[in-house]
N, C-alpha and C. Protein backbone atom coordinates (compact mmCIF):
# COMPACT_ATOMS: atom_id res chain seq x y z
N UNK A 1 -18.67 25.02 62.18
CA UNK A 1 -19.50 23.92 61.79
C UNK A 1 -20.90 24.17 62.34
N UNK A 2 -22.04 24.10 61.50
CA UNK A 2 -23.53 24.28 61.94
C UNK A 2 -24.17 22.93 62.19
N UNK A 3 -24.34 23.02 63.42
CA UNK A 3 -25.03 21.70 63.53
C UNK A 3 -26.51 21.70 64.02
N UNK A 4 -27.53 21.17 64.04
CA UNK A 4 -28.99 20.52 64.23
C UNK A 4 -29.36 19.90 64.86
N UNK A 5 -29.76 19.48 65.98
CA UNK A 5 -30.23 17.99 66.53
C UNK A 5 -30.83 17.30 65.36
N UNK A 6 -30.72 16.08 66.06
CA UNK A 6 -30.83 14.77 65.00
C UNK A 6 -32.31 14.53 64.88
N UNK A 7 -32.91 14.70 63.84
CA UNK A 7 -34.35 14.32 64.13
C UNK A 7 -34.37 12.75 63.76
N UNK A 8 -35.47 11.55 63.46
CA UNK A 8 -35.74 10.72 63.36
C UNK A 8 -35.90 10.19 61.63
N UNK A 9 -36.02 11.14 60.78
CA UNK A 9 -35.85 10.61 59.30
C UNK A 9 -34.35 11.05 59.16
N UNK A 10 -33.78 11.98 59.48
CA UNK A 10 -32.25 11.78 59.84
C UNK A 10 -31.66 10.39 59.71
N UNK A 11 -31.86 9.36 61.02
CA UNK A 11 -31.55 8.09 60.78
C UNK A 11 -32.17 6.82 60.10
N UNK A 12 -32.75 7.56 59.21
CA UNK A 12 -33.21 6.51 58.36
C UNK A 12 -32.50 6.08 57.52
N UNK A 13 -31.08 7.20 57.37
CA UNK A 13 -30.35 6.33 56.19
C UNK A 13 -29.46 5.48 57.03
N UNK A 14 -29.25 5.31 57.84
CA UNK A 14 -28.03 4.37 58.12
C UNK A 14 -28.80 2.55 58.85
N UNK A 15 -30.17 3.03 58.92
CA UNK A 15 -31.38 1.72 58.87
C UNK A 15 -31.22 1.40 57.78
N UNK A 16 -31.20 2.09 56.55
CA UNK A 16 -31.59 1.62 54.95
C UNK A 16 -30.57 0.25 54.95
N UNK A 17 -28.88 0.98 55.44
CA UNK A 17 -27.80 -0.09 54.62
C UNK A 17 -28.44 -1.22 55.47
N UNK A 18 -28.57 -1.55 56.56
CA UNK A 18 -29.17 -2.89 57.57
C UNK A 18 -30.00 -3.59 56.94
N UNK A 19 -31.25 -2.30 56.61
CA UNK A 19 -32.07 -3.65 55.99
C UNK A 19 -31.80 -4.13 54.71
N UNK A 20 -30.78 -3.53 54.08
CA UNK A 20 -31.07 -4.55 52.27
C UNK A 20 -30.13 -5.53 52.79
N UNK A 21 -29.26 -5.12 53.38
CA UNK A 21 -28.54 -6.40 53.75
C UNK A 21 -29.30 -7.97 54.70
N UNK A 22 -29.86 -7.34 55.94
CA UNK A 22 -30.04 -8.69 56.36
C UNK A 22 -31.97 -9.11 55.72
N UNK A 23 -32.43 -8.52 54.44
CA UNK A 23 -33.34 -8.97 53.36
C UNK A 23 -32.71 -9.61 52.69
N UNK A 24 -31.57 -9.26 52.17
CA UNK A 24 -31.13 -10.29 51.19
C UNK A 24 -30.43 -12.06 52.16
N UNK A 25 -29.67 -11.61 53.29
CA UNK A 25 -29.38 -12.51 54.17
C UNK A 25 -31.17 -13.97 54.19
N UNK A 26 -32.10 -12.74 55.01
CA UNK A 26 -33.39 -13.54 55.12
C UNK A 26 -33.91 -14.13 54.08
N UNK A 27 -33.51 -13.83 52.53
CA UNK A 27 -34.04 -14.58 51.64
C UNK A 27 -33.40 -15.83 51.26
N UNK A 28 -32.13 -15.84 51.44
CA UNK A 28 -31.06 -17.01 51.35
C UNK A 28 -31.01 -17.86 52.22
N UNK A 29 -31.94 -17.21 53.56
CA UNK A 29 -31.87 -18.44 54.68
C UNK A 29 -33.35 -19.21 54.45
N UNK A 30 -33.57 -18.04 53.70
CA UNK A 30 -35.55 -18.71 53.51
C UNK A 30 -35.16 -20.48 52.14
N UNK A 31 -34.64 -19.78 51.12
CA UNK A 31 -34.33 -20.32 50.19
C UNK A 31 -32.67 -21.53 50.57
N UNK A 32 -32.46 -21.73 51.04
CA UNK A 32 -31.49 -22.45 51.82
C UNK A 32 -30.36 -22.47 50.93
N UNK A 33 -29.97 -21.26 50.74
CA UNK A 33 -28.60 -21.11 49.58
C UNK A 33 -27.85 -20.72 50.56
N UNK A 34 -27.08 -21.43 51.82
CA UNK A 34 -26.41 -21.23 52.82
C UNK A 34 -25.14 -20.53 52.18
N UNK A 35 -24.27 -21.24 50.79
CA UNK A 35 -23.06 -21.30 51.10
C UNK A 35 -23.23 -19.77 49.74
N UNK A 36 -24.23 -20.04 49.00
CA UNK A 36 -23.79 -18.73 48.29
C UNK A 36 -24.16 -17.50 48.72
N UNK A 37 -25.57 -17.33 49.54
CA UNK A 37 -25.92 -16.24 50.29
C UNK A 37 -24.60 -15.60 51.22
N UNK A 38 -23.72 -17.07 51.83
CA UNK A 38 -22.76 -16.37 52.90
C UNK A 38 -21.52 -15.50 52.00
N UNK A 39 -21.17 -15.92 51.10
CA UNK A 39 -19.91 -15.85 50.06
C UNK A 39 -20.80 -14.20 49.34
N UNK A 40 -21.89 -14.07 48.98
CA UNK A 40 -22.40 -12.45 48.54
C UNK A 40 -22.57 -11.76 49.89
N UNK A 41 -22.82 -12.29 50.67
CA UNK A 41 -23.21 -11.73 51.96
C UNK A 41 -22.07 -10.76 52.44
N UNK A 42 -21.15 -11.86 52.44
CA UNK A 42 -19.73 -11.09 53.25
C UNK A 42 -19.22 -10.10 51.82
N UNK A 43 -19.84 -10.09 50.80
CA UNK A 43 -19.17 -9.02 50.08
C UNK A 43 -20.08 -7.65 50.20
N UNK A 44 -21.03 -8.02 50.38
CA UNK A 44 -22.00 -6.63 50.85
C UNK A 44 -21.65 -6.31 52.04
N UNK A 45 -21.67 -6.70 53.10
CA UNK A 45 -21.36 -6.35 54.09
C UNK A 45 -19.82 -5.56 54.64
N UNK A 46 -19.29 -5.77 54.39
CA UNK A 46 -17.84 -5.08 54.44
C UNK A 46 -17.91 -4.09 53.73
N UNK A 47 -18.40 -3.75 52.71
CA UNK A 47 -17.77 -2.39 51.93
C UNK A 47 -19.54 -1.62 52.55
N UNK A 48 -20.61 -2.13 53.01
CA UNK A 48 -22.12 -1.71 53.27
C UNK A 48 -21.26 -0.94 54.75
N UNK A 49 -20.55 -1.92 55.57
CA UNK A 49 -20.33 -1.47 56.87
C UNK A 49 -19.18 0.06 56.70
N UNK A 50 -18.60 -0.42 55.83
CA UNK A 50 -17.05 0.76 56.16
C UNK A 50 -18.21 1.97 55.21
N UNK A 51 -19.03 1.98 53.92
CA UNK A 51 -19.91 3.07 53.90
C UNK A 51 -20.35 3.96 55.01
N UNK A 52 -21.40 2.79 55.53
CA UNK A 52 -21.79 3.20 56.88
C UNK A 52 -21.43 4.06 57.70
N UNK A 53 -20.13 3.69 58.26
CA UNK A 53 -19.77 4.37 59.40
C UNK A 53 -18.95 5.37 58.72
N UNK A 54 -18.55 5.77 57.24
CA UNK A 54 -18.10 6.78 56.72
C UNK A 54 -18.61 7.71 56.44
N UNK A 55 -19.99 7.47 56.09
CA UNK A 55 -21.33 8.42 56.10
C UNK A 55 -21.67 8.91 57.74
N UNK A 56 -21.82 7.72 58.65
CA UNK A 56 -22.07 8.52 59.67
C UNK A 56 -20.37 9.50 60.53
N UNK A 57 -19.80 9.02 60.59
CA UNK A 57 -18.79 9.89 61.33
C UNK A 57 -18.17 11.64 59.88
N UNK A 58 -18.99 11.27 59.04
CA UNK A 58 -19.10 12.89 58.40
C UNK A 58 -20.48 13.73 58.28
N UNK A 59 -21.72 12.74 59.14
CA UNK A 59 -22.63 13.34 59.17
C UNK A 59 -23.23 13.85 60.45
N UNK A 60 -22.59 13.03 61.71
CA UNK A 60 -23.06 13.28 62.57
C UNK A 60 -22.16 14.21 63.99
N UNK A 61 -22.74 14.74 64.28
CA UNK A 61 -21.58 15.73 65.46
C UNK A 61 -22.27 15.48 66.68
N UNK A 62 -21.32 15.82 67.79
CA UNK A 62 -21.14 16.00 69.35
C UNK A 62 -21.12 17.10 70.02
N UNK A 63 -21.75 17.56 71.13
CA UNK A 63 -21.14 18.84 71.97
C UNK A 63 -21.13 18.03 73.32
N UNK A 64 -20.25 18.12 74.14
CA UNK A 64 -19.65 17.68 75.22
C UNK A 64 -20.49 18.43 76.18
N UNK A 65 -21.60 17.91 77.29
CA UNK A 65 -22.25 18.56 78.19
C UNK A 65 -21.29 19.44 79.14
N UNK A 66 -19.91 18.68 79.45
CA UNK A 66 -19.31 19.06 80.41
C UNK A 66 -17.95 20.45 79.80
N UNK A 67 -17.95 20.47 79.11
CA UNK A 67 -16.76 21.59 78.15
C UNK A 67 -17.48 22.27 77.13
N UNK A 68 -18.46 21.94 76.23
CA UNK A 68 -19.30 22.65 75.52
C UNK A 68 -18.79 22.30 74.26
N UNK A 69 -17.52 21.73 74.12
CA UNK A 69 -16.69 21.55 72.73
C UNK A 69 -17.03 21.07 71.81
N UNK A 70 -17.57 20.86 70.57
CA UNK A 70 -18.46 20.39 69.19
C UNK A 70 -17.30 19.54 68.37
N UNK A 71 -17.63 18.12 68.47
CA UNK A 71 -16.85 17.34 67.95
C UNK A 71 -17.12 16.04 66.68
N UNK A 72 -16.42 15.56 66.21
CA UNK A 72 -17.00 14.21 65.39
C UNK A 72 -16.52 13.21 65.68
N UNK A 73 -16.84 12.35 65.52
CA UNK A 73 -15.90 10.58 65.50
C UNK A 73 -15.43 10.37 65.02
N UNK A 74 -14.26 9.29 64.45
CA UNK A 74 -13.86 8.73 63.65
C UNK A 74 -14.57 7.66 63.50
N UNK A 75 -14.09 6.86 62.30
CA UNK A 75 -15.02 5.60 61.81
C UNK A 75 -14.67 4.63 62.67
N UNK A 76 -13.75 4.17 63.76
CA UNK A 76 -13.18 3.62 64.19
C UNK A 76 -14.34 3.68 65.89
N UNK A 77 -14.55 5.00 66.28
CA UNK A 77 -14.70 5.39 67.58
C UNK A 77 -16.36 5.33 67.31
N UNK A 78 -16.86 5.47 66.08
CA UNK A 78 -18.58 5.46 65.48
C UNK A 78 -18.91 4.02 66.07
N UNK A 79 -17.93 2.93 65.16
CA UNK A 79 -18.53 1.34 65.80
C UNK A 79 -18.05 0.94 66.57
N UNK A 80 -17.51 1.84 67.48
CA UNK A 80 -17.41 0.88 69.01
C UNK A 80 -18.14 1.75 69.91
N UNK A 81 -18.80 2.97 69.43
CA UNK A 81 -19.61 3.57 70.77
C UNK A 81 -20.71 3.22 71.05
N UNK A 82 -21.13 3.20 72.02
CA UNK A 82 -22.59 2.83 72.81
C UNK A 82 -23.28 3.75 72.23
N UNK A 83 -24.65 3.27 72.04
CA UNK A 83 -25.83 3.56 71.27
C UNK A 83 -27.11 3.61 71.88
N UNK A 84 -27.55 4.83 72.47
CA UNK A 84 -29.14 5.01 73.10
C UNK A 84 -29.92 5.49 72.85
N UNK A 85 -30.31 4.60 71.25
CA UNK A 85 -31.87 5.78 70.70
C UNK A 85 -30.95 7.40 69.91
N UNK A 86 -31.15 8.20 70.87
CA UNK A 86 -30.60 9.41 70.04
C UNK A 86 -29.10 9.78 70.46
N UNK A 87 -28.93 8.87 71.67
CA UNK A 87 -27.80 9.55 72.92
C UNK A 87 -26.14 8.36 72.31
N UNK A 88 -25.45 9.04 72.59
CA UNK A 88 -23.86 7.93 72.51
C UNK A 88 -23.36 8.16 73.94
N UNK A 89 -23.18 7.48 74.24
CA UNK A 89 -21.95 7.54 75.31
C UNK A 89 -20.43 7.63 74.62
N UNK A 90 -19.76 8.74 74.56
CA UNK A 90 -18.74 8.73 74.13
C UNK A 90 -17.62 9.70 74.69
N UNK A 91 -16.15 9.65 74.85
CA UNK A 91 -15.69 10.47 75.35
C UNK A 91 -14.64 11.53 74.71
N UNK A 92 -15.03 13.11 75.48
CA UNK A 92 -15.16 14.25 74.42
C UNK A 92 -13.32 14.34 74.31
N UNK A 93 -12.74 15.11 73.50
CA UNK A 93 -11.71 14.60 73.29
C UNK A 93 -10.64 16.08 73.23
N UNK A 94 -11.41 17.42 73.94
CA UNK A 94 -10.77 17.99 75.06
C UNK A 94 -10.64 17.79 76.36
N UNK A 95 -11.96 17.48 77.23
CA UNK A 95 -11.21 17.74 78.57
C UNK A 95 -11.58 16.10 78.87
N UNK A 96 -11.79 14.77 77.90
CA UNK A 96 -11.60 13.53 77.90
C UNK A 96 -12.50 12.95 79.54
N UNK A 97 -13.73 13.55 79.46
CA UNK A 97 -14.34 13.03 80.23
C UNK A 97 -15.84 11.80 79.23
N UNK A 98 -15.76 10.83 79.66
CA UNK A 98 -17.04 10.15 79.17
C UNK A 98 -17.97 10.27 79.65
N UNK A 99 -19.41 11.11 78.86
CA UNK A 99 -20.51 11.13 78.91
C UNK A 99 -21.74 10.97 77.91
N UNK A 100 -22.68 10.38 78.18
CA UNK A 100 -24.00 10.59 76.93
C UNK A 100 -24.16 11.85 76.41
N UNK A 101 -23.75 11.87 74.65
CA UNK A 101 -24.33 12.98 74.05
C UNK A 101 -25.44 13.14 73.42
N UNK A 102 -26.06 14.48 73.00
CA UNK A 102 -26.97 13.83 71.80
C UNK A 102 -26.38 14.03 70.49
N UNK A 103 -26.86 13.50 69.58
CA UNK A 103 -26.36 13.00 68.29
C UNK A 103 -26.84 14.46 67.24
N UNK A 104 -26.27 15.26 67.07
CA UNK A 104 -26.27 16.27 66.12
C UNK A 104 -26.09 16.10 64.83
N UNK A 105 -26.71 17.10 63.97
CA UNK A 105 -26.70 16.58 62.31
C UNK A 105 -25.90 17.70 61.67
N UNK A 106 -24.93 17.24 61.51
CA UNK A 106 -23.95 18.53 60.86
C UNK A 106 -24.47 18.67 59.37
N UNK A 107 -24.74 20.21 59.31
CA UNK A 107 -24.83 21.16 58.28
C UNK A 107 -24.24 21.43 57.48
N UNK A 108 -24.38 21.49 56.08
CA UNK A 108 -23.22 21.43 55.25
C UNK A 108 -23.41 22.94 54.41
């Protein structure tokens, strides 16, 4: 697997799904369509979120500071890890120690 560090237009796609969603949210709260904004809302959002983290846990890779080992997430382990700018705290899943990685852009 060839991987890249993550540059910064890198994560611009996984900003994109956020903002059409909470634009369309902000226009329904602007326009006070509480009950139909919430009822489209929750249908964008669920299939916007499981995209999401399906795009990122096949786009993004790991190398473990402490073992060197080059890894991915699952969609499961993507939205529950801690998030610092470029870094995850996540733990590597040979020698299962938790540490901040940086966020690599796997090569296709």
């Amino acid at each position: 697997m060839e991987v890249r560090e993550a540059r910064a237009r890198d994560q611009l796609g996984a900003l994109g799904w956020f903002g059409v969603v909470l634009a369309f949210m902000g226009l329904g709260a602007f326009l006070n369509w509480w009950f139909h904004v919430g009822a489209v809302s929750a249908l964008l959002i669920v299939p916007g979120v499981w995209l999401l983290l399906r795009w990122l846990s096949r786009t993004w890779a790991y190398r473990c500071p402490n073992c060197g080992v080059l890894f991915q997430l699952g969609m499961l382990s993507q939205f529950t890890a801690i998030n610092m700018g470029d870094e995850r705290n996540v733990k590597c899943p040979r020698c299962r120690k938790r540490s901040w990685v940086k966020i690599l852009r796997r090569l296709r």
